[in-house]
Protein backbone atom coordinates (compact mmCIF):
# COMPACT_ATOMS: atom_id res chain seq x y z
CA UNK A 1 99.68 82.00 104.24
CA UNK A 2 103.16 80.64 102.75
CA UNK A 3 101.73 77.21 103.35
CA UNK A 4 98.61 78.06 100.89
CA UNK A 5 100.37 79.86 98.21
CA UNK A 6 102.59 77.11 98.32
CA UNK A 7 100.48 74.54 98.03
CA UNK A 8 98.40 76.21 95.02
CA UNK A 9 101.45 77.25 93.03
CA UNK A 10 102.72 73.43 93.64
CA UNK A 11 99.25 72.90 92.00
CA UNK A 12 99.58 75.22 89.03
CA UNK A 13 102.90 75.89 87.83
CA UNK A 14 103.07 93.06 90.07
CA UNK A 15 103.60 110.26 88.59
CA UNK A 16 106.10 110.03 87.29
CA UNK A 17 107.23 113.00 88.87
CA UNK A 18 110.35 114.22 87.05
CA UNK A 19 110.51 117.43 88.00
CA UNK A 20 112.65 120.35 86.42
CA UNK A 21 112.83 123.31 88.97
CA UNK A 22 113.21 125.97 86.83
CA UNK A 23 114.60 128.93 88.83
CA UNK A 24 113.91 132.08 87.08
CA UNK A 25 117.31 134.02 86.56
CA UNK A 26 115.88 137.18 85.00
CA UNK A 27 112.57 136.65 83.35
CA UNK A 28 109.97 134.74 84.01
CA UNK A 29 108.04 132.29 81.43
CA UNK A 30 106.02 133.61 78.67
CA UNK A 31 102.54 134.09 80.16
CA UNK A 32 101.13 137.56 77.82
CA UNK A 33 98.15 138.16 77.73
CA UNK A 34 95.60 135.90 76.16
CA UNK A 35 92.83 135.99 74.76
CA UNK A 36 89.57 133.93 74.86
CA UNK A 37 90.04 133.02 78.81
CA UNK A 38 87.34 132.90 81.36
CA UNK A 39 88.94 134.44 84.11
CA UNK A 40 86.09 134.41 86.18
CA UNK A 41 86.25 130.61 85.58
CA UNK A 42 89.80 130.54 86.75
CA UNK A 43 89.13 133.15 89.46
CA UNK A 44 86.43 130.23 90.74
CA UNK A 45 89.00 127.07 90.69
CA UNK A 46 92.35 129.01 91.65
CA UNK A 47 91.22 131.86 94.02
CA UNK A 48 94.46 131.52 96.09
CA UNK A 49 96.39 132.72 92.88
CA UNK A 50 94.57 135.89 92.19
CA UNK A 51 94.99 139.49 94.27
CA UNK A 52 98.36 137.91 95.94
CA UNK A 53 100.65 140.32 97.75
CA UNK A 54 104.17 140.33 97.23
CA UNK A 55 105.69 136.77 96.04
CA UNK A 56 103.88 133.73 96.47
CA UNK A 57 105.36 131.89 99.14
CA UNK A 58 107.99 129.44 97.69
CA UNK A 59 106.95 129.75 94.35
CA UNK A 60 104.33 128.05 91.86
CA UNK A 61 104.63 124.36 90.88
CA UNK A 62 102.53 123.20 87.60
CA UNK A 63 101.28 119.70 87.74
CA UNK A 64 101.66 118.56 83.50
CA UNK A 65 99.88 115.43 82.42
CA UNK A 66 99.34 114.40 79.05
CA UNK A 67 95.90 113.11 77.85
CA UNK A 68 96.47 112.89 73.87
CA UNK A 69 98.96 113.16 71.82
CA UNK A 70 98.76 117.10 71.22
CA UNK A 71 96.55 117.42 74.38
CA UNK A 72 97.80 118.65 77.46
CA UNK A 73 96.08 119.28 81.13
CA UNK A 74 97.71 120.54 84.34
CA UNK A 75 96.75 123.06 88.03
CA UNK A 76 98.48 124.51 89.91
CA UNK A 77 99.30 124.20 93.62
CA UNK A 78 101.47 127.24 95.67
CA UNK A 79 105.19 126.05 96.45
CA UNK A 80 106.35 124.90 100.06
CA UNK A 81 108.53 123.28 101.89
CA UNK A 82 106.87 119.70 101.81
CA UNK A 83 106.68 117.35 98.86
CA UNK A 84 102.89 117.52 97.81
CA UNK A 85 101.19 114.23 98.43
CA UNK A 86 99.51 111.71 95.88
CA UNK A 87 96.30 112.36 97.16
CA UNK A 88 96.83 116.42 95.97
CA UNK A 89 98.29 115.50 93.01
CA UNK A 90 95.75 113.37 91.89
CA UNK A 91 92.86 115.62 92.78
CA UNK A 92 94.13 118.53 90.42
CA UNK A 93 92.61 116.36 87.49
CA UNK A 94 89.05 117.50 89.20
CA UNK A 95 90.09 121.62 88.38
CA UNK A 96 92.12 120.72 85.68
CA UNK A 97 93.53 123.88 83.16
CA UNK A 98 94.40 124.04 79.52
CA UNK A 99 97.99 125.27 78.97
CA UNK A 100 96.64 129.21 78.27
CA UNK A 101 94.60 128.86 81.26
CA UNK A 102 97.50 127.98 83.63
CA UNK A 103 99.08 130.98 81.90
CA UNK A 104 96.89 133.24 82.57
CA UNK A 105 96.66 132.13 86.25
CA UNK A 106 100.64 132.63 86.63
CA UNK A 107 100.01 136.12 84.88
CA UNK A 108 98.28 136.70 88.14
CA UNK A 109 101.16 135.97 90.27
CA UNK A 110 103.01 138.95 91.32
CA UNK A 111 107.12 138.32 91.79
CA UNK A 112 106.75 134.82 90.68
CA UNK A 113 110.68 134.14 91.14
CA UNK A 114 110.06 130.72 90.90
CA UNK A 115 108.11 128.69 88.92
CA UNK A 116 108.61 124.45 88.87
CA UNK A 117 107.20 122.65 85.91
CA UNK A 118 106.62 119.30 86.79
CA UNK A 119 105.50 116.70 84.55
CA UNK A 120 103.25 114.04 86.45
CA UNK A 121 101.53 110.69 84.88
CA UNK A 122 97.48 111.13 86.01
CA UNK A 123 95.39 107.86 86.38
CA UNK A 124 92.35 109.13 84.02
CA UNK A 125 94.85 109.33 81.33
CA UNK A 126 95.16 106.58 79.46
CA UNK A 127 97.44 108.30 76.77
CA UNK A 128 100.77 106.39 77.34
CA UNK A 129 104.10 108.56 77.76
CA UNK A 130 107.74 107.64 79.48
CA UNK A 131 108.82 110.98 82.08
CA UNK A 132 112.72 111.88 81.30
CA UNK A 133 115.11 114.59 80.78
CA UNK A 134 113.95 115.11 76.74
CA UNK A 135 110.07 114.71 77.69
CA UNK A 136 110.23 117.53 80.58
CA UNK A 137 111.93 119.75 78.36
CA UNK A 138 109.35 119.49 76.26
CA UNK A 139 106.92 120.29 78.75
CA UNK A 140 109.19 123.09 79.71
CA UNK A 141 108.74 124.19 76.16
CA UNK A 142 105.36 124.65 76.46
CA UNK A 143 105.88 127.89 79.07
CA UNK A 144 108.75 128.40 77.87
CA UNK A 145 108.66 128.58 74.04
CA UNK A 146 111.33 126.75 72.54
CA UNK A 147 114.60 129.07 72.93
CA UNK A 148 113.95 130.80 76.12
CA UNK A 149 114.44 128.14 78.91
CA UNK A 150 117.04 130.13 80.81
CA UNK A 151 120.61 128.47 80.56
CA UNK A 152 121.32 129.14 84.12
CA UNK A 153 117.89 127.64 85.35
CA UNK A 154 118.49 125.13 87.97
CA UNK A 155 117.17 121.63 87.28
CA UNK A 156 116.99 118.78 89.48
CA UNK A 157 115.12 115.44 88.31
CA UNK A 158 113.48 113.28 91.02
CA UNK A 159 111.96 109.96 91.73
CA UNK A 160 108.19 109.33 89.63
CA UNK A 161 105.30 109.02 91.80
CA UNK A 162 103.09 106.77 89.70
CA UNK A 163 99.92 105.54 91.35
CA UNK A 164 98.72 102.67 90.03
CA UNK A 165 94.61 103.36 90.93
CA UNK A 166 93.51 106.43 93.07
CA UNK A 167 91.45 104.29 95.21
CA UNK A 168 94.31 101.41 96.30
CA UNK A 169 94.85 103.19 99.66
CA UNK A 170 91.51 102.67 100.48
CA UNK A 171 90.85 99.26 99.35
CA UNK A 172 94.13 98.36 101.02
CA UNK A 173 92.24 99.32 103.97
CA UNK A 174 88.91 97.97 103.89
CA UNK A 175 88.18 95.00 105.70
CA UNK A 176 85.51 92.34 104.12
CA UNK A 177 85.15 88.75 103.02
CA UNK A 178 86.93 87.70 100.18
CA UNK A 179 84.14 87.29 97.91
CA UNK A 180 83.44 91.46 98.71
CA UNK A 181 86.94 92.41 98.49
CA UNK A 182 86.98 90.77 94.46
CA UNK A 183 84.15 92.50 93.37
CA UNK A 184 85.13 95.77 95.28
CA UNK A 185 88.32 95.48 93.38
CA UNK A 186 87.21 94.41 90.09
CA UNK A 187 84.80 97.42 90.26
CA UNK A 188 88.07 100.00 90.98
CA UNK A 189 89.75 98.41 88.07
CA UNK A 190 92.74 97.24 90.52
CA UNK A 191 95.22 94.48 89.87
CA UNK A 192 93.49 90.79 90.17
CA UNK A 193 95.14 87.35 89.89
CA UNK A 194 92.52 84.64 91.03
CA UNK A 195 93.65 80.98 91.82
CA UNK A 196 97.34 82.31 91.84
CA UNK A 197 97.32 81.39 87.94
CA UNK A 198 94.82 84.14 85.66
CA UNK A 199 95.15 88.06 85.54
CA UNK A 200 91.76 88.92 85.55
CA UNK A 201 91.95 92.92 85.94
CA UNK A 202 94.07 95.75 85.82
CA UNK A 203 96.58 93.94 83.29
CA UNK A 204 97.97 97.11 81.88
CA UNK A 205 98.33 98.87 85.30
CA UNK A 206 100.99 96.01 86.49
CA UNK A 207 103.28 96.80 82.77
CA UNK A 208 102.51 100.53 83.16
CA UNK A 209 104.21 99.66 87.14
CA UNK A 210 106.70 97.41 85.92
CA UNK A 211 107.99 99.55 83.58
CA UNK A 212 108.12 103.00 85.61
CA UNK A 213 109.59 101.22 88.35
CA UNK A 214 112.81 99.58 85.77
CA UNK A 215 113.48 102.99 84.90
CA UNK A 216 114.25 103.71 88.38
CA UNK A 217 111.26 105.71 88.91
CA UNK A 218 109.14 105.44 92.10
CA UNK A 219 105.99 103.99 91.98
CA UNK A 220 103.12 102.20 93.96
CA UNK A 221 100.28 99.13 93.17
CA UNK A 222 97.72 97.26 94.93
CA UNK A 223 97.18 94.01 93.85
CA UNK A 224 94.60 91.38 95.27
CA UNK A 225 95.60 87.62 94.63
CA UNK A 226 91.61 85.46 95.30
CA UNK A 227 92.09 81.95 96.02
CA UNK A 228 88.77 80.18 95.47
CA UNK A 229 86.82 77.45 97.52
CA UNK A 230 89.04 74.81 97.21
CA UNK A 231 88.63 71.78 94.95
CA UNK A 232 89.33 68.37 96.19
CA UNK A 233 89.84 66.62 93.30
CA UNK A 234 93.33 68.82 93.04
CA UNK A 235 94.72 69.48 96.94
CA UNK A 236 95.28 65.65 99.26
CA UNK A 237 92.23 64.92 101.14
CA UNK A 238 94.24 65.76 104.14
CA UNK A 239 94.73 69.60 102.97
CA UNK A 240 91.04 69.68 102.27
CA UNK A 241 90.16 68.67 105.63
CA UNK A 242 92.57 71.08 107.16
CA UNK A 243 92.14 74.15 104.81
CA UNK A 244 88.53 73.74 102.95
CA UNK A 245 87.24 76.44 106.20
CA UNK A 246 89.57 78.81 105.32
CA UNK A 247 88.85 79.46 101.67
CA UNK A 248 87.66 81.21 99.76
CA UNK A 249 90.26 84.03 100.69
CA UNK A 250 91.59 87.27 99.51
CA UNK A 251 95.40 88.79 99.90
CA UNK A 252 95.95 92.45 99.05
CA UNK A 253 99.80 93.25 97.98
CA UNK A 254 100.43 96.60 98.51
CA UNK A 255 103.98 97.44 97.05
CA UNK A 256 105.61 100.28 96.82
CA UNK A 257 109.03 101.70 95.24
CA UNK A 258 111.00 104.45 96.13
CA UNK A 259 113.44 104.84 93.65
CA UNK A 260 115.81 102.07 95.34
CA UNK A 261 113.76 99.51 97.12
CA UNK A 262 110.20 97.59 96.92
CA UNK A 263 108.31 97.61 100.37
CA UNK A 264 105.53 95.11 100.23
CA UNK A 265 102.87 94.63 102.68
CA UNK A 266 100.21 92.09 102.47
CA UNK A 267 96.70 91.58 103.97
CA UNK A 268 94.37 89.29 104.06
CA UNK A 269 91.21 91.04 103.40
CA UNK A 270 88.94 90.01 106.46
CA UNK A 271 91.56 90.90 108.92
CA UNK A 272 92.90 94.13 109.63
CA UNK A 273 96.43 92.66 110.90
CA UNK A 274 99.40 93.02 108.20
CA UNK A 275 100.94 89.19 107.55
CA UNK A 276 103.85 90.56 105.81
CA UNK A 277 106.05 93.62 105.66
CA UNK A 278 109.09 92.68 103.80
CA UNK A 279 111.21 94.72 101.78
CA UNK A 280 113.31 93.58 98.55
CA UNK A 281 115.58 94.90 95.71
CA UNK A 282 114.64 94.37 92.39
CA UNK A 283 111.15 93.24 90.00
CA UNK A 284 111.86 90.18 87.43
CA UNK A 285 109.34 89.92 85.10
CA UNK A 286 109.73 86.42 84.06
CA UNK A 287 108.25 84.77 81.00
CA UNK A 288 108.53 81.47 79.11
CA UNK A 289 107.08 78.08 78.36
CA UNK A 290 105.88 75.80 81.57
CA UNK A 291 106.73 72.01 81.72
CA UNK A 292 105.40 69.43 79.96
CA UNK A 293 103.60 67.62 83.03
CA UNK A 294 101.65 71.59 84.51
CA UNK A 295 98.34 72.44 84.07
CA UNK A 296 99.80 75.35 81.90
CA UNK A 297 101.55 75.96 78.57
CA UNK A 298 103.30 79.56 78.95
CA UNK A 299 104.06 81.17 82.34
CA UNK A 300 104.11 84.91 83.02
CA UNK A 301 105.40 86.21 86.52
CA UNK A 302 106.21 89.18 88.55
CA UNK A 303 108.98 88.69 91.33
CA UNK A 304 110.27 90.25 93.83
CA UNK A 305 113.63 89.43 94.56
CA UNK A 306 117.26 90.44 96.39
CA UNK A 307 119.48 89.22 93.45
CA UNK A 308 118.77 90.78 90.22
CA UNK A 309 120.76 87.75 88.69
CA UNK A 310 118.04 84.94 89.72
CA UNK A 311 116.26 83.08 87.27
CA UNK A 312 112.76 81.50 87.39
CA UNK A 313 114.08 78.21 87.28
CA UNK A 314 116.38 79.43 90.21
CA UNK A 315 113.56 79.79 92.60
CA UNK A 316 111.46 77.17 91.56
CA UNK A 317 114.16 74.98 91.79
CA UNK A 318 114.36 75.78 95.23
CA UNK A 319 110.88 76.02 96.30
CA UNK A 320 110.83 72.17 95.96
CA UNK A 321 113.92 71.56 97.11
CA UNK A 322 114.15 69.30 101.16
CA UNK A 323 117.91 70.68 101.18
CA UNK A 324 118.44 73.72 103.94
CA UNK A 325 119.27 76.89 102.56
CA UNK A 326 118.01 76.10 99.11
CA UNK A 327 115.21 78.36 99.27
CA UNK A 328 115.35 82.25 97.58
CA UNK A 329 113.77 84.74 99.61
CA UNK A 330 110.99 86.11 96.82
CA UNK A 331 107.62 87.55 96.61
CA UNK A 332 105.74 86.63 93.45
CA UNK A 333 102.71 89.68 93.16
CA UNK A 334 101.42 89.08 89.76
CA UNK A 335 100.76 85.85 87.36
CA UNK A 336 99.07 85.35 84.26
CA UNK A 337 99.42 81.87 82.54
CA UNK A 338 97.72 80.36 79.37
């Protein structure tokens, strides 16, 4: 595969979850009585909160996401002693509650000791907002009121867990031809580059990534790079008559951050074997005008790398370079050029 993306770039020149444990000292957050509820609605989506015994297990953790800017959805999911998986996380937004709903609910909860407000980033939102320590205390604020967040609450901030596009596990997965695998993920509204040059989908999910993932904040993407029949009048006839079978083809990056290092893997999509597994430090999002003598007049690139110090030029430098050692480990998973 290094031999074709080679080749074509010699040719052309990339919830939260921040969340505040609050530990309930003496009281617990304001949930009175309110009015206008359907409890029998609630009673419907949550029927594991209502009628409990005793306390509820290890406490109650509110999923937060923010749709507008004064609008505000979350559910609710009983506290354990695992971390909750994407997959949950994400399917909350199908039962999801209005603030004075989940309040309600929690009103339900007898000896509710513990209650964890946790402020997630949902893929149907499109309403764009950065997880820290001032944004979850706002969120706190909204159980809370805005004086009565206990001083001696515990809180404990952890690593995002933005998804990029609820359905990238399972178009990571699929195998088909190429020419299936770019429509299936044009339809899902994941991350295309075709002919290693043009951004053709999911633009804003690989900034949204980018920048969740420089504020040290874990996060995940699926991006498919399509490489097109090839043309003739561009590759040596000798490349044509090696490689014209093989094309076109489809590469699925699936990269992933945990809070300190990028894991990518990559597929082609008709095979189910994984070509690369490779695991690197930092993201460079580079940017700037391309040579005189390319096909292109601005660059725009994505790059994994080991050295957060490396510049573009750095690794192009050494991508043409016949001198051993030259060459910078890096895995370029997004490009858009004009």
């Amino acid at each position: 595969m290094r031999k074709i993306i080679t080749a074509l770039l010699t040719i052309c020149m990339l919830m939260t979850v921040a969340s505040c444990a609050l530990k309930k000292p003496t009281s617990a957050p304001k949930t009175t009585t309110i009015t206008g509820v359907d409890m029998e609605k609630l009673q419907a989506l949550y029927p594991e909160f209502f009628n409990l015994k005793g306390d509820p297990f290890k406490g109650v953790e509110v999923y937060v996401w923010q749709m507008s800017e004064d609008s505000y959805s979350c559910g609710l999911m009983m506290g354990t002693n695992r971390n909750k998986t994407e997959a949950e996380i994400m399917d909350l937004a199908n039962k999801a509650l209005t603030i004075d709903e989940a309040k309600a609910i929690l009103d339900q909860c007898a000896n509710k000791d513990e209650v964890f407000i946790i402020p997630v980033i949902q893929p149907i939102s499109s309403y764009s907002y950065t997880i820290d320590e001032e944004y979850t205390k706002k969120v706190q604020n909204l159980f809370y009121g805005d004086t009565s967040v206990p001083e001696s609450a515990t809180t404990t901030f952890g690593t995002s867990v933005y998804v990029s596009n609820p359905n990238m596990e399972e178009l990571f997965s699929t195998v088909c031809s190429a020419d299936e695998a770019l429509k299936a993920a044009k339809e899902k509204g994941i991350v295309v580059v075709e002919d290693a040059t043009t951004c053709t989908s999911g633009k804003e999910d690989m900034e949204a990534f980018y920048a969740t993932v420089s504020e040290g904040n874990a996060a995940s993407i699926l991006i498919a790079k399509y490489y097109g029949p090839l043309d003739r009048g561009h590759v040596s006839n000798e490349f044509y008559r090696q490689e014209k079978d093989n094309y076109p083809v489809l590469y699925f990056y699936l990269v992933e951050f945990d809070g300190k290092q990028f894991t990518t893997q990559v597929r082609e999509s008709a095979s189910e074997k994984i070509e690369t597994d490779k695991t690197f430090t930092y993201l460079k999002h580079y940017t700037g005008d391309a040579p005189k003598t390319a096909l292109i007049a601005k660059y725009e690139y994505y790059v994994l790398v080991d050295n957060k110090d490396v510049t573009w030029e750095d690794i192009e430098r050494g991508m043409f370079s016949s001198q051993l050692g030259d060459q910078i480990e890096h895995c370029m998973i997004c490009s858009d050029c004009k």
